[in-house]
C-alpha atoms as a PDB file:
ATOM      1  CA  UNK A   1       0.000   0.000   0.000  1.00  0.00           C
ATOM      2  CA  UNK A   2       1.424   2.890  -1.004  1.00  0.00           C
ATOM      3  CA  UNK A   3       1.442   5.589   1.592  1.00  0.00           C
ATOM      4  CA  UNK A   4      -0.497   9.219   1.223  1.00  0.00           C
ATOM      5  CA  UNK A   5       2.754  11.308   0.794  1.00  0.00           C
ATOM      6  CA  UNK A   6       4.128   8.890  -1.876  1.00  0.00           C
ATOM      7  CA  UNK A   7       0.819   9.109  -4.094  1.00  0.00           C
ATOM      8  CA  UNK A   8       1.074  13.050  -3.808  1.00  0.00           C
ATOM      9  CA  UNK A   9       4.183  13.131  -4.974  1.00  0.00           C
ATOM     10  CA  UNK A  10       3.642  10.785  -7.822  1.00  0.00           C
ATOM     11  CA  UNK A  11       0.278  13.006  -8.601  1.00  0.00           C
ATOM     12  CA  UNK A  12       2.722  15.973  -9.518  1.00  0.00           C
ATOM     13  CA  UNK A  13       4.237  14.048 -12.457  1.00  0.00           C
ATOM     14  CA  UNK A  14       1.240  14.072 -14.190  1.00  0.00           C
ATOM     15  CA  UNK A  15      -0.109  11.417 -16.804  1.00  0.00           C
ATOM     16  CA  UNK A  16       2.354   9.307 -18.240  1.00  0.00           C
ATOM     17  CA  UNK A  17       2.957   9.533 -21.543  1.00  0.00           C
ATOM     18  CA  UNK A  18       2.967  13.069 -21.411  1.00  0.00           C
ATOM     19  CA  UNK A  19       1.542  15.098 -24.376  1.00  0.00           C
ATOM     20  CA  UNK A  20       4.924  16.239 -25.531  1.00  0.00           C
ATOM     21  CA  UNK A  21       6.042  12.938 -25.167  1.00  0.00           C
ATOM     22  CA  UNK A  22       3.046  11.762 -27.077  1.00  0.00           C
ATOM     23  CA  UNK A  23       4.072  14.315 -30.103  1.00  0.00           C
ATOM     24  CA  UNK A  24       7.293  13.843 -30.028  1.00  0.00           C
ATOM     25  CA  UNK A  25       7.640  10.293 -30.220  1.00  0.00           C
ATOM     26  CA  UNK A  26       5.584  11.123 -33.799  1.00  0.00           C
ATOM     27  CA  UNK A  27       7.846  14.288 -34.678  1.00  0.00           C
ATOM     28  CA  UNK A  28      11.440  13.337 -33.584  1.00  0.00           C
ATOM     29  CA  UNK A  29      12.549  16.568 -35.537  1.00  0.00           C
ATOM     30  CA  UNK A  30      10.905  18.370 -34.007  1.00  0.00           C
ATOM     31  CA  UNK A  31      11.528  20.064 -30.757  1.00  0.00           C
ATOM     32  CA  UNK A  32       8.187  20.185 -28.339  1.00  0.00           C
ATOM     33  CA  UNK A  33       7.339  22.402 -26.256  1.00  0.00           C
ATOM     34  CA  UNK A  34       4.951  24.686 -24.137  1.00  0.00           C
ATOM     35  CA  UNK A  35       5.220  28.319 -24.110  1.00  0.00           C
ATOM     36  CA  UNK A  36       5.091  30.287 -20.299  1.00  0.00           C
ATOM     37  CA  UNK A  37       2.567  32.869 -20.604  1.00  0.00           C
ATOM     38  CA  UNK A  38       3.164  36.201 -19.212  1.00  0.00           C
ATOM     39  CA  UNK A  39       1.359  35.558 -15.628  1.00  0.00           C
ATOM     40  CA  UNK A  40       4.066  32.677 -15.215  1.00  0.00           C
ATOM     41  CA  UNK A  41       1.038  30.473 -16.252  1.00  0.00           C
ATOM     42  CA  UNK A  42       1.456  28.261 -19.030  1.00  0.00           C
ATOM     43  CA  UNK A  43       0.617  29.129 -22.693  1.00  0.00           C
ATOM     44  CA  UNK A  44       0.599  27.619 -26.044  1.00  0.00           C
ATOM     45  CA  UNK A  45       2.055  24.437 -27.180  1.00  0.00           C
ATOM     46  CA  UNK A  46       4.832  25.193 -29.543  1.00  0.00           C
ATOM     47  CA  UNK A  47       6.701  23.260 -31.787  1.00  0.00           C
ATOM     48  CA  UNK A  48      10.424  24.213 -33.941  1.00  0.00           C
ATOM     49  CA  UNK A  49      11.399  22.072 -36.799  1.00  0.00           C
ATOM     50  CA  UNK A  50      14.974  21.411 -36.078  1.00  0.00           C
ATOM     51  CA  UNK A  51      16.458  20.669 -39.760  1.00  0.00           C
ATOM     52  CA  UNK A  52      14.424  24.146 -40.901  1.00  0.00           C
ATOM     53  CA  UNK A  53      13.219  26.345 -37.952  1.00  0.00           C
ATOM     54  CA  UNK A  54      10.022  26.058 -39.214  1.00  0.00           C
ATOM     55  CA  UNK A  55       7.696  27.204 -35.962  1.00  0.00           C
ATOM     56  CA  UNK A  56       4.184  26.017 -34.801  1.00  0.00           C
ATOM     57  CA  UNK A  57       2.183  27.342 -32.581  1.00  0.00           C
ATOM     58  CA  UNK A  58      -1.811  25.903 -31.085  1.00  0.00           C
ATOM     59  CA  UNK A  59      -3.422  26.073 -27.990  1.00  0.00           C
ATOM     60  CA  UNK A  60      -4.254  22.086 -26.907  1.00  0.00           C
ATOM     61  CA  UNK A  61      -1.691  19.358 -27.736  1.00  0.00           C
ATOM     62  CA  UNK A  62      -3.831  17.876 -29.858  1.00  0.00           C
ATOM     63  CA  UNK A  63      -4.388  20.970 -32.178  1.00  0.00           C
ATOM     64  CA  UNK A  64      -0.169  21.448 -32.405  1.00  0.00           C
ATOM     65  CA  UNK A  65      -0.441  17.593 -33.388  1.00  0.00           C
ATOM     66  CA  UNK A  66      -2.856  18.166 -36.082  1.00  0.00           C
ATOM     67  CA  UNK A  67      -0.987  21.334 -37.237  1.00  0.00           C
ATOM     68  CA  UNK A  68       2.281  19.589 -37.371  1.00  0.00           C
ATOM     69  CA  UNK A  69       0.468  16.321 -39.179  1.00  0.00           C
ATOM     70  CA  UNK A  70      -0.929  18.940 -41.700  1.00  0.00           C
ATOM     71  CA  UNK A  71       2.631  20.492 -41.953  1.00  0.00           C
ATOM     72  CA  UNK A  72       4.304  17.366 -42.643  1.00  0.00           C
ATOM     73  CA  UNK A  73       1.192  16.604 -45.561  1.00  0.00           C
ATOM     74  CA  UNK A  74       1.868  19.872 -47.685  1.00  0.00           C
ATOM     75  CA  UNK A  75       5.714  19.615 -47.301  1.00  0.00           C
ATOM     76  CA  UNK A  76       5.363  15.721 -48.360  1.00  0.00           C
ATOM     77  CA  UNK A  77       7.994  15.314 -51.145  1.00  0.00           C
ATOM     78  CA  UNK A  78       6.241  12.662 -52.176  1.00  0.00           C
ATOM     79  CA  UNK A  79       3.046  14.686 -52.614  1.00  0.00           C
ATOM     80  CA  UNK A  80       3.568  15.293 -56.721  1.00  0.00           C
ATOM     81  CA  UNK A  81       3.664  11.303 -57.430  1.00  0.00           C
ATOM     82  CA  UNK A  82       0.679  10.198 -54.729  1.00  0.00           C
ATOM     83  CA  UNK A  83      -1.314  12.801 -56.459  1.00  0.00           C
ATOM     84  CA  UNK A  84      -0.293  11.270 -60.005  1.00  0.00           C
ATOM     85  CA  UNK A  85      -0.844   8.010 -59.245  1.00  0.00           C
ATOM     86  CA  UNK A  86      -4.543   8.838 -57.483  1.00  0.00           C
ATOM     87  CA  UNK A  87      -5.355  10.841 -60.461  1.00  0.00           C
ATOM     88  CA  UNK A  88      -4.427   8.210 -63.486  1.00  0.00           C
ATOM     89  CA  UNK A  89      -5.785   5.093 -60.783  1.00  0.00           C
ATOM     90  CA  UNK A  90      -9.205   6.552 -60.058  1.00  0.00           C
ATOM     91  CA  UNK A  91     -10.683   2.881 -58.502  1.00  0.00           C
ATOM     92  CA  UNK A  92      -7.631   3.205 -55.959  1.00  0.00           C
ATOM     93  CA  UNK A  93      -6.455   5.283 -52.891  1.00  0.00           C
ATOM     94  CA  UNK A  94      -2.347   5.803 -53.212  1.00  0.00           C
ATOM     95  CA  UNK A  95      -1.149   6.467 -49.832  1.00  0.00           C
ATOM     96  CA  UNK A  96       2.384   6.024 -47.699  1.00  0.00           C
ATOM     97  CA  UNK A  97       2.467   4.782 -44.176  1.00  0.00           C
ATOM     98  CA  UNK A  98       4.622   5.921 -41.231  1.00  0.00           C
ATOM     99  CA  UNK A  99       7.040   3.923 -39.426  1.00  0.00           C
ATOM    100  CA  UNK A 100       7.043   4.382 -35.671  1.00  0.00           C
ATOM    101  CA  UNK A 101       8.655   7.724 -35.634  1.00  0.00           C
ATOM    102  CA  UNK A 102       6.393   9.407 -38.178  1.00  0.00           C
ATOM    103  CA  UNK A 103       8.666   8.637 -41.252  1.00  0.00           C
ATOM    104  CA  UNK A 104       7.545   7.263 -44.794  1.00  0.00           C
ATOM    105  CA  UNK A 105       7.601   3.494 -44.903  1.00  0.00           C
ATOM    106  CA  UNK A 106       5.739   1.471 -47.603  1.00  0.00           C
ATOM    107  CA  UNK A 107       3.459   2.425 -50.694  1.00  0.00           C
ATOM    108  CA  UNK A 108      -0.043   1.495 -50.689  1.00  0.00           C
ATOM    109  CA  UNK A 109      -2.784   1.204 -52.420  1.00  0.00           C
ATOM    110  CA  UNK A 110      -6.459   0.337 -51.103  1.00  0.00           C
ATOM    111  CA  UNK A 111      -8.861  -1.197 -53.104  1.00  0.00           C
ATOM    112  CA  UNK A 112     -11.654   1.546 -53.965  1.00  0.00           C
ATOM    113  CA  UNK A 113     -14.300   0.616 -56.754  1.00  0.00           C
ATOM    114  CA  UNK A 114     -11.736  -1.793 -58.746  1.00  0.00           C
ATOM    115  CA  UNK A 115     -13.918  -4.462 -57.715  1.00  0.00           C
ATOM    116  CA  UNK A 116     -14.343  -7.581 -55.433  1.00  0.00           C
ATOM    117  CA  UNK A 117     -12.341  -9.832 -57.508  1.00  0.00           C
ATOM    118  CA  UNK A 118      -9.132  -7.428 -57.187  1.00  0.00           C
ATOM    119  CA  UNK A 119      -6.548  -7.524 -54.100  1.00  0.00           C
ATOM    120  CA  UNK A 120      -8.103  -5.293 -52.052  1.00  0.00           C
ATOM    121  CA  UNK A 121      -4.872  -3.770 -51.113  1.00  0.00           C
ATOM    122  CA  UNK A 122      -1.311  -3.776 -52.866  1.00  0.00           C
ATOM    123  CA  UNK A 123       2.049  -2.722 -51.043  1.00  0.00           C
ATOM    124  CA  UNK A 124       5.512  -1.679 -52.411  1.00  0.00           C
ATOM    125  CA  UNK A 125       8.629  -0.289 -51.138  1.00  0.00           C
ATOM    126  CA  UNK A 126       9.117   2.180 -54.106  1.00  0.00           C
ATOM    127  CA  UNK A 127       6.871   3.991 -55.929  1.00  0.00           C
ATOM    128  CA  UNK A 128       7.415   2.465 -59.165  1.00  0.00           C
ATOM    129  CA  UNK A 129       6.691  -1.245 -57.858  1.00  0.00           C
ATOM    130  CA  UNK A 130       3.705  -0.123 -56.714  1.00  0.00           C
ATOM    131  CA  UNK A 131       2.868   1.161 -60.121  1.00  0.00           C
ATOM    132  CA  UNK A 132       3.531  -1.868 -61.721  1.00  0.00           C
ATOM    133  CA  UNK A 133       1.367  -3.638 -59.493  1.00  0.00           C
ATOM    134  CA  UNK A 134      -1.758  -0.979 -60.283  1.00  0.00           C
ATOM    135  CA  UNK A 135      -1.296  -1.585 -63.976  1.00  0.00           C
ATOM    136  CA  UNK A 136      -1.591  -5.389 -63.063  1.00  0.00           C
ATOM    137  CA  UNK A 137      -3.214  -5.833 -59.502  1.00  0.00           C
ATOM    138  CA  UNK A 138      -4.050  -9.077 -59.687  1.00  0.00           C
ATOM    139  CA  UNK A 139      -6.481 -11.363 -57.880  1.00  0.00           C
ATOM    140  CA  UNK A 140      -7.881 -10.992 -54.506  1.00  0.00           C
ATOM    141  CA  UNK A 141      -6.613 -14.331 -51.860  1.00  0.00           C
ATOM    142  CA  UNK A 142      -8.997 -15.905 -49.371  1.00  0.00           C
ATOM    143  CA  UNK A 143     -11.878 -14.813 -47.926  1.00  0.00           C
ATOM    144  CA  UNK A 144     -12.185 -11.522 -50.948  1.00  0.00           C
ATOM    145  CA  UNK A 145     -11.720 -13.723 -53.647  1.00  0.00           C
ATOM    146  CA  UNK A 146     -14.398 -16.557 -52.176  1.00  0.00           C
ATOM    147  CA  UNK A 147     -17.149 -13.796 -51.860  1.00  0.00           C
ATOM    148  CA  UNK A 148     -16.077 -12.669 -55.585  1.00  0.00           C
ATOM    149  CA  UNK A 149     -16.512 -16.076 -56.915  1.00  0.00           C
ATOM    150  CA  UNK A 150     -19.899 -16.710 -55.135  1.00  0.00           C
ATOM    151  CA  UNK A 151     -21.390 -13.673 -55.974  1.00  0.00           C
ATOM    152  CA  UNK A 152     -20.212 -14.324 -59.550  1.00  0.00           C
ATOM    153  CA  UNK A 153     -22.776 -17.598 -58.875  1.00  0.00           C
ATOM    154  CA  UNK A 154     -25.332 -15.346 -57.574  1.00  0.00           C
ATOM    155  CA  UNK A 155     -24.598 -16.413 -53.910  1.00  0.00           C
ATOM    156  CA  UNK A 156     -23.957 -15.149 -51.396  1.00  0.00           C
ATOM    157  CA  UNK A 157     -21.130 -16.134 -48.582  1.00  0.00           C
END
């Protein structure tokens, strides 16, 4: 049992993660922080991009963690060719996903409109293998391709 003064003292620590914690385990370039407002209380959640100096400023943690998602979307070098490939693949949704620190990690694609019979999503480390796998998706495996051939039938799984 922990005694009265011990869970006072843990109480000042706060919740653990802690919100900067939280964002910056997402935005390692980042440097996290919260601004002291005048009255010595605290102020807005702030946020310098280390490589840049690019600044952010919001008032929660989660609005700074929205801006700074947002931030890393328009400055996505690999904006131009997701675009592309949405725009000439209409039936599918090009997207990357982030490791564990918020970086770029594989090329997807999720099955849209192409139709039941398709994979329903593809997966590539480049862009171009990815492409190559739009022009040609292939079939959908297991339980997508069962319900393609059964409604093919006129069943229904």
């Amino acid at each position: 049992m922990k005694r009265p003064r011990a869970e006072e003292r843990a109480a000042l620590h706060g919740p653990w993660p802690t919100p900067i914690e939280i964002i910056a385990a997402e935005f390692a370039d980042w440097d996290i922080s919260r601004d002291l407002g005048t009255d010595g209380t605290h102020g807005d959640w702030q946020a310098r991009h280390i490589p840049t100096g690019a600044e952010a400023k919001a008032p929660t943690p989660r609005a700074l963690l929205v801006c700074l998602r947002e931030h890393r979307r328009v400055n996505d070098p690999d904006r131009p060719v997701i675009d592309r490939l949405n725009d000439r693949y209409p039936d599918w949704k090009v997207w990357r996903s982030v490791d564990e620190h918020g970086q770029p990690a594989a090329w997807l694609a999720s099955n849209k409109t192409a139709g039941p019979e398709f994979a329903p999503t593809l997966h590539a480390d480049t862009a171009d293998k990815l492409e190559a796998q739009l022009k040609d998706p292939g079939h959908a495996h297991g339980l997508a391709h069962a319900d393609a051939v059964t409604r093919r039938r006129g069943e229904r799984l």
